[in-house]
C-alpha atoms as a PDB file:
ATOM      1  CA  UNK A   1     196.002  98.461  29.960  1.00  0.00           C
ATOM      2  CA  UNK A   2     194.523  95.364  31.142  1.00  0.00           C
ATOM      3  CA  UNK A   3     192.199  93.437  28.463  1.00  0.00           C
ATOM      4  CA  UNK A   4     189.402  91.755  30.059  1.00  0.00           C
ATOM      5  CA  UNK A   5     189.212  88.850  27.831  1.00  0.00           C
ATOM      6  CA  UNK A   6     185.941  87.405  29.509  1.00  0.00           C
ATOM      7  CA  UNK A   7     184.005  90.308  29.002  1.00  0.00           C
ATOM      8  CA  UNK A   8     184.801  90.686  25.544  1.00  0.00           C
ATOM      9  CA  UNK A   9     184.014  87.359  24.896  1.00  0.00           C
ATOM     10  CA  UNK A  10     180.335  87.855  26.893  1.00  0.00           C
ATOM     11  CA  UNK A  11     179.951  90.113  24.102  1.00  0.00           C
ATOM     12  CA  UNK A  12     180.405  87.931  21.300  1.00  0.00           C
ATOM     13  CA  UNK A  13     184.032  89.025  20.562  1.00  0.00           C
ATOM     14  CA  UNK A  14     185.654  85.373  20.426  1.00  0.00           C
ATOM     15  CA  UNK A  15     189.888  85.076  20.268  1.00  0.00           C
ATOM     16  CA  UNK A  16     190.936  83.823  17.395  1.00  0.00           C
ATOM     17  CA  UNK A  17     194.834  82.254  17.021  1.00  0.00           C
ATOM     18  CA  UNK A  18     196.067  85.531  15.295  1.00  0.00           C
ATOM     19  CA  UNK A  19     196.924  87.481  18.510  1.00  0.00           C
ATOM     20  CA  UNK A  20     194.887  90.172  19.209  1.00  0.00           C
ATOM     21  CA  UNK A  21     192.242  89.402  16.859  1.00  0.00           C
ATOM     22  CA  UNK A  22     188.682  88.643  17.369  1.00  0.00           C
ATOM     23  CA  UNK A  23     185.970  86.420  15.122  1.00  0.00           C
ATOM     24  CA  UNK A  24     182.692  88.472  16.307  1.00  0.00           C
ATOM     25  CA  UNK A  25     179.360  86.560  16.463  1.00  0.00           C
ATOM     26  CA  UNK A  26     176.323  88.526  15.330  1.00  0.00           C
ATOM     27  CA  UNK A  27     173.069  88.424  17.027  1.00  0.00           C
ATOM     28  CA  UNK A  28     170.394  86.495  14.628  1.00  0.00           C
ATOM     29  CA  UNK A  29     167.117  85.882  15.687  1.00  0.00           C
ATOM     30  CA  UNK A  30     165.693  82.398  13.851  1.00  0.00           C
ATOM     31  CA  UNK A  31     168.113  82.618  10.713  1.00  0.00           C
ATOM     32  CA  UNK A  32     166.618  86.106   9.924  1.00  0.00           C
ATOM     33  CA  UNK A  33     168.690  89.294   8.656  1.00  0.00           C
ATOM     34  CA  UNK A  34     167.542  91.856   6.620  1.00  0.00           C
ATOM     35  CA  UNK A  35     169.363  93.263   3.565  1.00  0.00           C
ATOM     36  CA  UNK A  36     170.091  96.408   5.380  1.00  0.00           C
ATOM     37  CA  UNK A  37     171.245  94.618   8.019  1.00  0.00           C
ATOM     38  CA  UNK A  38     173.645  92.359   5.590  1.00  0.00           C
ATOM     39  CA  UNK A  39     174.969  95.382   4.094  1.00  0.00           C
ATOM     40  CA  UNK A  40     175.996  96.921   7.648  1.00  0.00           C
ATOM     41  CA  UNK A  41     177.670  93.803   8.270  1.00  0.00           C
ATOM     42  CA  UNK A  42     179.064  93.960   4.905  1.00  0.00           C
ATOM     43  CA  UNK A  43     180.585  97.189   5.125  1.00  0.00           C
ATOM     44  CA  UNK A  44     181.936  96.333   8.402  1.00  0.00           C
ATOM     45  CA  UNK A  45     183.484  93.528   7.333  1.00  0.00           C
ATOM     46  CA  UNK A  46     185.452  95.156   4.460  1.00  0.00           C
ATOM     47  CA  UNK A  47     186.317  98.535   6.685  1.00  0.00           C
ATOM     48  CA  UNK A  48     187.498  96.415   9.969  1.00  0.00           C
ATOM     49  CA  UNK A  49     187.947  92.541   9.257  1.00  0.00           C
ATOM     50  CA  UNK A  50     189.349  91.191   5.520  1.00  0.00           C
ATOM     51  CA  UNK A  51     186.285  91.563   3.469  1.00  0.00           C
ATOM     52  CA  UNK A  52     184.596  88.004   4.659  1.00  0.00           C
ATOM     53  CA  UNK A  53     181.921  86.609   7.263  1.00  0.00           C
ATOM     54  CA  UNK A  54     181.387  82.852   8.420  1.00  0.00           C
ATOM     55  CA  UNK A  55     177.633  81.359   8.321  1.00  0.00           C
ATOM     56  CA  UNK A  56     177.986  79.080  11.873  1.00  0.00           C
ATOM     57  CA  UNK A  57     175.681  76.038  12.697  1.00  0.00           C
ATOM     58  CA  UNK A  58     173.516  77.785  14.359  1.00  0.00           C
ATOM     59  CA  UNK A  59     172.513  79.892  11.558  1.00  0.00           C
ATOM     60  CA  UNK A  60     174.622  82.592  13.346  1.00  0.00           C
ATOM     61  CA  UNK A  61     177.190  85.123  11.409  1.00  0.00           C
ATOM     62  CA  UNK A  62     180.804  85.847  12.469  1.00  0.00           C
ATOM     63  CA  UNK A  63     183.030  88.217  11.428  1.00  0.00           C
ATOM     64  CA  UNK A  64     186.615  87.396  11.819  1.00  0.00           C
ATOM     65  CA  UNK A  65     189.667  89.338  11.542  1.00  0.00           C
ATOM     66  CA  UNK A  66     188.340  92.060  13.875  1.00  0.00           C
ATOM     67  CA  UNK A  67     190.941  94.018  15.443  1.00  0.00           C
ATOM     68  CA  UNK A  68     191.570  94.931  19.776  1.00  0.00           C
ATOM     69  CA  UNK A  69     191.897  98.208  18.501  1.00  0.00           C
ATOM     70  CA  UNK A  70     188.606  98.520  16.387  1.00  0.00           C
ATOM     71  CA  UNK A  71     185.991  96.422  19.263  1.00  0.00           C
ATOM     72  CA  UNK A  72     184.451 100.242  20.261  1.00  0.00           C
ATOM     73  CA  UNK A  73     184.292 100.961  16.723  1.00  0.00           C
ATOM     74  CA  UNK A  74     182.746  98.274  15.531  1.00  0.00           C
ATOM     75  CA  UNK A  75     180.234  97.700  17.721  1.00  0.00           C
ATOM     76  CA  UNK A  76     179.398 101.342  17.628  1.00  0.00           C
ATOM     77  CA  UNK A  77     178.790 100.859  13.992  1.00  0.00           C
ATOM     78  CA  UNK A  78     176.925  98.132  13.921  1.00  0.00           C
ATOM     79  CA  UNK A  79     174.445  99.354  16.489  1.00  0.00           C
ATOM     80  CA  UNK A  80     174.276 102.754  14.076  1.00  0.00           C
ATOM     81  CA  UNK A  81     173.456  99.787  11.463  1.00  0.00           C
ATOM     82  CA  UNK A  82     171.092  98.066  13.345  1.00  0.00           C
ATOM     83  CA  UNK A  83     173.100  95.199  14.174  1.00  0.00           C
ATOM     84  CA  UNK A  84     173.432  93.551  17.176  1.00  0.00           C
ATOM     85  CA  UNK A  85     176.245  91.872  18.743  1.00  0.00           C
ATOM     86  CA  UNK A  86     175.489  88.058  20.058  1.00  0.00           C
ATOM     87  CA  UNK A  87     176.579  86.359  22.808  1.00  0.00           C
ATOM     88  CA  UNK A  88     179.068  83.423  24.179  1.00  0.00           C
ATOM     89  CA  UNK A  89     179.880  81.667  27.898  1.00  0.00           C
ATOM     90  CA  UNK A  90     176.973  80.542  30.061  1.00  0.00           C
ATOM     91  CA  UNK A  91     173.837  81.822  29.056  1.00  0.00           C
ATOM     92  CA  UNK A  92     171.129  81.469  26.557  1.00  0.00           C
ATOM     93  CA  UNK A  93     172.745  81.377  22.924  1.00  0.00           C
ATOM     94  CA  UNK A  94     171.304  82.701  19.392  1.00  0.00           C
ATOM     95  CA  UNK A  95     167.622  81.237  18.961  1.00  0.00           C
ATOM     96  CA  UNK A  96     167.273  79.189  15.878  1.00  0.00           C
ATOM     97  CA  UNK A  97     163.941  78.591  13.826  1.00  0.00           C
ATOM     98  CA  UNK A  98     163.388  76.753   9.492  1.00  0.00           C
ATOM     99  CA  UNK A  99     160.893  79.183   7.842  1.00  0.00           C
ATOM    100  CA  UNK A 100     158.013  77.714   9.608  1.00  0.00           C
ATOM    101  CA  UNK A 101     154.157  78.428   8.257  1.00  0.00           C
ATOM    102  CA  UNK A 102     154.485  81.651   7.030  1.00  0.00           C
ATOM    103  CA  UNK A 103     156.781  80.450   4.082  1.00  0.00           C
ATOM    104  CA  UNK A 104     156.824  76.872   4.021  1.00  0.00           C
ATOM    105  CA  UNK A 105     154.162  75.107   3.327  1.00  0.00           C
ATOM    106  CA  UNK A 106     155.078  72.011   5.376  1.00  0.00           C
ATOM    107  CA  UNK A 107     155.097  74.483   8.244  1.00  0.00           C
ATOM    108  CA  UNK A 108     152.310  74.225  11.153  1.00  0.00           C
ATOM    109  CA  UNK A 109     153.202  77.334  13.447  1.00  0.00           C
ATOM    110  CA  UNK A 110     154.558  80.722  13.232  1.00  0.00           C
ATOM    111  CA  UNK A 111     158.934  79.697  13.770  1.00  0.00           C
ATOM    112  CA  UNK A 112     160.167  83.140  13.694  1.00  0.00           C
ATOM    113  CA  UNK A 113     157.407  84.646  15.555  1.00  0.00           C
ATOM    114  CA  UNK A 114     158.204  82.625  18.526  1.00  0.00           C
ATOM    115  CA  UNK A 115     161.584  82.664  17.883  1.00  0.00           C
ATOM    116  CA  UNK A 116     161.205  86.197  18.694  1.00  0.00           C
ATOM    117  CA  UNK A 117     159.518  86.119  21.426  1.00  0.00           C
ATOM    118  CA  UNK A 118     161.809  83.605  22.825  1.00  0.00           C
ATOM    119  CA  UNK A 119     164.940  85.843  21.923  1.00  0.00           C
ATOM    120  CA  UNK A 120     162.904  88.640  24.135  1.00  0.00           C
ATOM    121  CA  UNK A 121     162.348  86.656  27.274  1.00  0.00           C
ATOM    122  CA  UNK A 122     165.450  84.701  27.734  1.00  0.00           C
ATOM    123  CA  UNK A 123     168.286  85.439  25.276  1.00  0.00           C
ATOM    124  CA  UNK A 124     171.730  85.623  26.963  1.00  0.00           C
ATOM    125  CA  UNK A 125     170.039  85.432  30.208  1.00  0.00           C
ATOM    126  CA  UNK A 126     172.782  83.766  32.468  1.00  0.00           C
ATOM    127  CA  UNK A 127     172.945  80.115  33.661  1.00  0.00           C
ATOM    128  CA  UNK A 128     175.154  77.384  34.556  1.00  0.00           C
ATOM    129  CA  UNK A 129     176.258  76.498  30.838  1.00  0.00           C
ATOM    130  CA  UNK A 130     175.183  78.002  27.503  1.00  0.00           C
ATOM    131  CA  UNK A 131     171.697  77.066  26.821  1.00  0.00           C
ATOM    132  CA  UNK A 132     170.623  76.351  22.984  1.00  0.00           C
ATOM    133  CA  UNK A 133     166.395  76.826  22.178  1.00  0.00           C
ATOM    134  CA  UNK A 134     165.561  75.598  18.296  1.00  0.00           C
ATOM    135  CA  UNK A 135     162.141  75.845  16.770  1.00  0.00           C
ATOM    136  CA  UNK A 136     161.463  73.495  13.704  1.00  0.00           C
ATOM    137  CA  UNK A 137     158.116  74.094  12.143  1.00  0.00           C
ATOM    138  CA  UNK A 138     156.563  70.141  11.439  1.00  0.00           C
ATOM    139  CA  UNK A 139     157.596  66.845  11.755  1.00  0.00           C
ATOM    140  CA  UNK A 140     160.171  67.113   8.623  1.00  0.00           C
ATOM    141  CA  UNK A 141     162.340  68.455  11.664  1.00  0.00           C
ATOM    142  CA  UNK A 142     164.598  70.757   9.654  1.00  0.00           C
ATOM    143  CA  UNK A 143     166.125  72.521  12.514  1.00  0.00           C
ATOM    144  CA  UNK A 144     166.781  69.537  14.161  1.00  0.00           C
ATOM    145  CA  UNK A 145     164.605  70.331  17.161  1.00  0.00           C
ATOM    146  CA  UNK A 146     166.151  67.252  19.935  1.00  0.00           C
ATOM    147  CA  UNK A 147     169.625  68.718  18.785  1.00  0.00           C
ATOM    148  CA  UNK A 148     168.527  71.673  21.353  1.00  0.00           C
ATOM    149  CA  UNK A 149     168.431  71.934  25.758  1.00  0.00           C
ATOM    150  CA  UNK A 150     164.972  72.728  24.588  1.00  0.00           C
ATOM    151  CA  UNK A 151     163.127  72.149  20.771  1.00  0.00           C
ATOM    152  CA  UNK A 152     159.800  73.336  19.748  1.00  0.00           C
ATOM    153  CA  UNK A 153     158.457  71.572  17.322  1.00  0.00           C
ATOM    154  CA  UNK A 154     155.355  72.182  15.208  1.00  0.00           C
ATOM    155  CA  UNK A 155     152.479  70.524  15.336  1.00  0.00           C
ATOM    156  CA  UNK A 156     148.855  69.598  14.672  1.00  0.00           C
ATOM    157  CA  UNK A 157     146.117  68.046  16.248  1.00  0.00           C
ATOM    158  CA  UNK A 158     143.424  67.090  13.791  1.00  0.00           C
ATOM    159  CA  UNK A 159     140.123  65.232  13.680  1.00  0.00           C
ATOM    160  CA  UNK A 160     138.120  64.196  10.775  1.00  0.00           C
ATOM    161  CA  UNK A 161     134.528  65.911  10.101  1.00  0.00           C
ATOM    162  CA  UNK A 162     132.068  63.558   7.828  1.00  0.00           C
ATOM    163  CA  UNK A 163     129.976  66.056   6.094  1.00  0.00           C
ATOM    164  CA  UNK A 164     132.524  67.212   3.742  1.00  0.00           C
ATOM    165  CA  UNK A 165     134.441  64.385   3.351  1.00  0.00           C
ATOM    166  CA  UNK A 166     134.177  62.280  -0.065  1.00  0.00           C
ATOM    167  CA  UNK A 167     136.060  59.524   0.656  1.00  0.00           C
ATOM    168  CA  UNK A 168     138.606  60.502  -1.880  1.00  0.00           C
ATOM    169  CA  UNK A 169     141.380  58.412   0.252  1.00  0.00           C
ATOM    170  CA  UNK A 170     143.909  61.210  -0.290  1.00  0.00           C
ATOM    171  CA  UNK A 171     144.603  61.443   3.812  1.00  0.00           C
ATOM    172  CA  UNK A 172     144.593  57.637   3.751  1.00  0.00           C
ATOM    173  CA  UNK A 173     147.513  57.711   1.189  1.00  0.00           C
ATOM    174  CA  UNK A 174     149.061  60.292   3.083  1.00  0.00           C
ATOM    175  CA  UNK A 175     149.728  59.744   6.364  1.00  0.00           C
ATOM    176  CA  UNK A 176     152.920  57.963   7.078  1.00  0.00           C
ATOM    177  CA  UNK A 177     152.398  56.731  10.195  1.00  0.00           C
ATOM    178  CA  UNK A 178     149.464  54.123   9.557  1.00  0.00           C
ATOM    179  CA  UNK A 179     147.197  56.377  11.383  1.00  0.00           C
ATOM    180  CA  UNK A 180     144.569  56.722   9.048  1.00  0.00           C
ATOM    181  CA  UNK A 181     142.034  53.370   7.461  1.00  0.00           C
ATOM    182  CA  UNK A 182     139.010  53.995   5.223  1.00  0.00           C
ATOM    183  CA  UNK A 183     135.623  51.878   5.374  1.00  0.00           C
ATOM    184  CA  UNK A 184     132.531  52.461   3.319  1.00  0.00           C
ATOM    185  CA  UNK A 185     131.550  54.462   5.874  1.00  0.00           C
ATOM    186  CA  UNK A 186     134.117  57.161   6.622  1.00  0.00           C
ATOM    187  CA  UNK A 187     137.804  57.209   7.629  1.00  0.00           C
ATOM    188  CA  UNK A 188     139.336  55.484  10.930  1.00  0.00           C
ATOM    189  CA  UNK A 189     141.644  57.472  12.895  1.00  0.00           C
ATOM    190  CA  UNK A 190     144.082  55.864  15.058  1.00  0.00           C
ATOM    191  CA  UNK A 191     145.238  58.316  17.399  1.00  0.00           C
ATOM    192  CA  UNK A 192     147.768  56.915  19.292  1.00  0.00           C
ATOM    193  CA  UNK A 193     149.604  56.316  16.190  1.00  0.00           C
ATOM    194  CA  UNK A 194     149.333  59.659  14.867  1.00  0.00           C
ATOM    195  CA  UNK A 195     152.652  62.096  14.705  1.00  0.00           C
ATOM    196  CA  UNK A 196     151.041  65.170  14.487  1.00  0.00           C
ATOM    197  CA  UNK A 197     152.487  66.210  11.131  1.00  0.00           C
ATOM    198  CA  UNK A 198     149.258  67.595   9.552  1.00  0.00           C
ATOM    199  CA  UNK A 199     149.367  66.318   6.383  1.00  0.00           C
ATOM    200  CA  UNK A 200     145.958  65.273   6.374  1.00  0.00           C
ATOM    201  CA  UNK A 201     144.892  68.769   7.005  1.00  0.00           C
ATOM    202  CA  UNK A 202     147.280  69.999   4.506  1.00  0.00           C
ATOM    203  CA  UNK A 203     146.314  67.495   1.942  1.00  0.00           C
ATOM    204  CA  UNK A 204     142.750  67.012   1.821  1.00  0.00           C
ATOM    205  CA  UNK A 205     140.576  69.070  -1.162  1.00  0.00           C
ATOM    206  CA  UNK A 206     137.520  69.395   0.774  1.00  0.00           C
ATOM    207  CA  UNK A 207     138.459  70.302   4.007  1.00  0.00           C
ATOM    208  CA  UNK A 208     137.328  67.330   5.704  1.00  0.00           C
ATOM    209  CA  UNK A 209     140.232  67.674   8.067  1.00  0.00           C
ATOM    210  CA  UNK A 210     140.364  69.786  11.206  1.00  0.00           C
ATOM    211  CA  UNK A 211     143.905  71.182  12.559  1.00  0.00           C
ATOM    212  CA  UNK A 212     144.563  72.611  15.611  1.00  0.00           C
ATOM    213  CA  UNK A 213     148.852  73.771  15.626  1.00  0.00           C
ATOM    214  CA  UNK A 214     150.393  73.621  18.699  1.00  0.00           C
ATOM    215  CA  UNK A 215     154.264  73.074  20.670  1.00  0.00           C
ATOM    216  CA  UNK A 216     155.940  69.700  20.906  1.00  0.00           C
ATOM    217  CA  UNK A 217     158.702  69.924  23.364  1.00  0.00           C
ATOM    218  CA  UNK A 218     162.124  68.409  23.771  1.00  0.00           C
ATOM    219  CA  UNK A 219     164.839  68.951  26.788  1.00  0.00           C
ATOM    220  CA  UNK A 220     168.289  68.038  27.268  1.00  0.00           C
ATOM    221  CA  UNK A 221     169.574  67.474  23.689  1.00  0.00           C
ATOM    222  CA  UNK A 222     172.958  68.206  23.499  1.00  0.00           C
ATOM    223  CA  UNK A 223     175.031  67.061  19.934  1.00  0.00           C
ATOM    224  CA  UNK A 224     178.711  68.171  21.669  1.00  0.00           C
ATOM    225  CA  UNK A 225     181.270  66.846  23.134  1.00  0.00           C
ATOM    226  CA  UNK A 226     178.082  64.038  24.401  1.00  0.00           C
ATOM    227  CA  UNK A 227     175.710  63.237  21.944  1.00  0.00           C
ATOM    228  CA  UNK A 228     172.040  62.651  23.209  1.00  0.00           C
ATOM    229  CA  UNK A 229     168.557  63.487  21.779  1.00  0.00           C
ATOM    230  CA  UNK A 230     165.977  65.802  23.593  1.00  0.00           C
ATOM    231  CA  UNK A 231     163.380  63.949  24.987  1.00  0.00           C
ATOM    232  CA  UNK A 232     159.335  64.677  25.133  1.00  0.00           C
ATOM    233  CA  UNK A 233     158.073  64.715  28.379  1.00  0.00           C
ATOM    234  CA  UNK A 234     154.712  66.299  27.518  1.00  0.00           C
ATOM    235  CA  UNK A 235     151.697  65.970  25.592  1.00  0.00           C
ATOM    236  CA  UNK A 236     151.367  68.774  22.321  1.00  0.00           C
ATOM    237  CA  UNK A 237     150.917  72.011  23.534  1.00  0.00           C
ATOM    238  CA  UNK A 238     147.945  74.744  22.110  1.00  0.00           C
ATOM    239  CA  UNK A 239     148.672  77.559  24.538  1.00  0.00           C
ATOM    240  CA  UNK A 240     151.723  79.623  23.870  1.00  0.00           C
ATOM    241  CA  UNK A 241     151.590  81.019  28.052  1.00  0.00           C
ATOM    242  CA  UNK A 242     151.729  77.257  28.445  1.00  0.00           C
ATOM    243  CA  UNK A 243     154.701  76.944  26.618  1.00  0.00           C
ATOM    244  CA  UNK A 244     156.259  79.543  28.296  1.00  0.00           C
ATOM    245  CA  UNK A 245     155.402  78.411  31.800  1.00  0.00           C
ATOM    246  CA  UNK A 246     157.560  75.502  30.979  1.00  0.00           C
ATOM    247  CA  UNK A 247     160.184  76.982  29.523  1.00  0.00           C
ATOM    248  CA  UNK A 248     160.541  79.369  32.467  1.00  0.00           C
ATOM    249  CA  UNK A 249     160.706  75.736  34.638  1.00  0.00           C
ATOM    250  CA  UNK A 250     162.836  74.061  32.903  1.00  0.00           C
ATOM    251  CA  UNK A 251     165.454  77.070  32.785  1.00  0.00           C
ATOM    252  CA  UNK A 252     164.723  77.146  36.666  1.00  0.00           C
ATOM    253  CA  UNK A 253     165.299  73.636  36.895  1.00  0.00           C
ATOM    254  CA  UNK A 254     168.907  74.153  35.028  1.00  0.00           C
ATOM    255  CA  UNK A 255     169.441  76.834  37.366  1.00  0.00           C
ATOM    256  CA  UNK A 256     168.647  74.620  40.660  1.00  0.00           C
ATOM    257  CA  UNK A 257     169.941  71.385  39.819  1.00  0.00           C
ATOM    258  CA  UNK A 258     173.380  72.154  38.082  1.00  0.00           C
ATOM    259  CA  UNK A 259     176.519  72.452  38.654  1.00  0.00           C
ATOM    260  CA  UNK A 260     178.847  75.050  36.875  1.00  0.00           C
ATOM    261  CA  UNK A 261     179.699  74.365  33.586  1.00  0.00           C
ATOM    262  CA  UNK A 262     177.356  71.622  33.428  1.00  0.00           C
ATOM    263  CA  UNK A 263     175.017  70.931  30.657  1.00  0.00           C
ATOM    264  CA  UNK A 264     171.085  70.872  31.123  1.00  0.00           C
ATOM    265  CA  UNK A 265     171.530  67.249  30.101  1.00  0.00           C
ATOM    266  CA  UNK A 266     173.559  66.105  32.689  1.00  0.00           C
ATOM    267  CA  UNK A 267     172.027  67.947  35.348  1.00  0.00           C
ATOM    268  CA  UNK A 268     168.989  66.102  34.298  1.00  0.00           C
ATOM    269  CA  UNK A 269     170.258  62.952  34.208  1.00  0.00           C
ATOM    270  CA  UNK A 270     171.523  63.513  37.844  1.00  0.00           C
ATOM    271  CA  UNK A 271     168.672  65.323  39.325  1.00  0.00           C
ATOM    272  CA  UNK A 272     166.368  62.346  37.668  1.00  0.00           C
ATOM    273  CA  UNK A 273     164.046  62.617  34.592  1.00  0.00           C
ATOM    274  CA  UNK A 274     161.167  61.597  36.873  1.00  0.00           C
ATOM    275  CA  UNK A 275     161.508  64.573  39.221  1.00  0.00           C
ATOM    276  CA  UNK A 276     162.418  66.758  36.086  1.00  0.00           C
ATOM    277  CA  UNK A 277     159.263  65.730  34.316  1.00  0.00           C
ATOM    278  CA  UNK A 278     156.604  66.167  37.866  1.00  0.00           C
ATOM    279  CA  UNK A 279     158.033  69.795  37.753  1.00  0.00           C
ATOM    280  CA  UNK A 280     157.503  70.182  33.409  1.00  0.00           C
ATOM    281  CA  UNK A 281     153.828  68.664  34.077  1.00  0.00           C
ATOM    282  CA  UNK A 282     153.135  71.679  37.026  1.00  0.00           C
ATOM    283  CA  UNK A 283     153.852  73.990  34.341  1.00  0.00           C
ATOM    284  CA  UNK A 284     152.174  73.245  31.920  1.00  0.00           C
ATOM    285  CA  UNK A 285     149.181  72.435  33.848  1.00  0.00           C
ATOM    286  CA  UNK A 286     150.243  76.202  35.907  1.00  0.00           C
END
C-alpha cells in the first residue's frame, strides 16, 4: 500500500533518516502539559518509540523512533491520554507563551490564556507557509516575541496619581528608560520615552502608579533560513477583539499577498510595509 507521506506529516508525524520511522510532534499550547499528560506521553514513548522525547525550540515535544506500523496506534492512544498530535507544512504552528502574570511576577497579561485562545481560532489553519504566533509577557521579552510572523507582547500603560504618592523616588530609580524625573512637586513623566514595562506600577509601595496591560504587536519576524525582527506597526493595544481583528488581517494579508511557500516576511516586504500597515491600522480601529 501506498504511504501518503504528506499527510502523515500534516499530522505531525515527521520522517526521520531511519527508514520508516517517524519523530512525532506533540501539540503544546504556550509551553503547558500537564503531568497526566507527560505520563501518556511517557508511556507512549517507552511502549512505541525507545524510551525518550525531544524538548524543540518552540517549547514543543517530539517523540522519535515511532514506527509506520504503530502511527494508528499511537495516535489512538494518545487521544485516549489526552494528548494531541501537532502539526507541520503550511499552516499555523504550536503557539508559544513565558509564564506571563499569573506566575511571574515581571508578567503584565494573562500568556497562556491568550495563548489559548489563539491556539482555538487559528492553530493549523492553512496558509501559504507555516505561520509562528509567540506571546512574551513584559518587556524582559523571554519568548522572544519579534522572533515570531506575529509577537504579543505584554504591556502597560501607566500614569502617576499625586495623592498617594510620597515622593519616595523608587519609580524614579526604576525605570530604565529615563522616563521618569522627580521635582519637589511630584514626578515628571516622559511619555514618549516610556517602554511600557510597568515597573513603576510594579514597584511603587503606595500605589501611586496606575497600570492599564495591554498587546504590543510585532509581524514578519522570521529567525530561519533569513533572519529579521518583527516590526511594530501599532500603538499598545487594551482590547483583546482588537487584537484579534488584527490578527485575523494580518493572516488575510499573508493569505492575499503571498506566494506559495513564501514567508509572511517576504510577502510583506513585496506587497510594501506601508500598504501592510493602512490595512493593520483598519483593524484595529474595526
Amino acid at each position: 500500500m501506498e504511504v501518503d507521506y504528506k499527510a502523515l506529516k500534516d499530522g505531525g508525524f515527521m520522517r526521520q533518516i531511519q527508514k520508516d520511522h517517524f519523530s512525532l510532534r506533540l501539540k503544546v499550547v504556550g509551553g503547558n502539559l500537564t503531568a497526566e499528560q507527560f505520563e501518556t506521553i511517557a508511556a507512549i514513548s517507552r511502549k512505541y518509540g525507545k524510551g525518550t522525547v525531544h524538548l524543540t525550540s518552540r517549547q514543543g515535544v517530539e517523540i522519535p523512533f515511532i514506527k509506520l506500523a504503530d502511527v494508528e496506534a499511537v495516535k489512538a492512544e494518545l487521544l485516549a491520554g489526552g494528548v494531541h498530535t501537532g502539526v507541520c507544512g503550511p499552516r499555523v504552528r504550536t503557539v508559544t507563551a513565558c509564564q506571563g502574570s499569573a506566575i511571574c511576577p515581571s508578567g503584565c497579561i494573562d500568556t497562556h490564556g491568550l495563548a489559548v485562545e489563539i491556539s482555538e481560532r487559528y492553530f493549523g489553519r492553512q496558509l501559504p507557509h507555516k505561520f509562528k504566533f509567540g506571546v512574551t509577557g513584559c518587556m524582559n521579552n523571554c519568548l522572544k516575541a519579534e522572533e515570531n510572523d506575529l509577537g504579543v507582547k505584554g504591556g502597560y500603560t501607566v500614569a502617576w496619581r499625586k495623592e498617594p504618592c510620597t515622593l519616595c523616588g523608587v519609580c524614579v530609580k526604576i525605570c530604565r528608560e529615563g522616563a521618569l524625573a522627580q521635582t519637589e512637586d511630584g514626578i515628571l513623566f516622559d511619555e514618549g520615552k516610556c517602554n511600557y514595562c510597568g515597573r513603576c506600577v510594579k514597584s511603587c509601595p503606595f500605589d501611586a502608579w496606575e497600570g492599564e496591560p495591554g498587546y504590543i504587536l510585532s509581524f514578519g519576524g522570521t529567525f530561519g533560513n533569513q533572519i529579521a525582527p518583527g516590526k511594530a506597526v501599532l500603538p499598545i493595544l487594551h482590547d483583546k477583539e482588537a487584537l484579534f481583528r488584527v490578527s485575523d488581517a494580518a493572516l488575510a494579508f499573508f493569505d492575499k499577498h503571498a506566494n506559495a511557500s513564501e514567508r509572511f516576511r517576504v510577502a510583506i516586504d513585496r506587497a510594501g510595509w506601508d500598504a501592510f500597515a493602512r490595512e493593520m491600522e483598519e483593524a484595529y480601529h474595526g
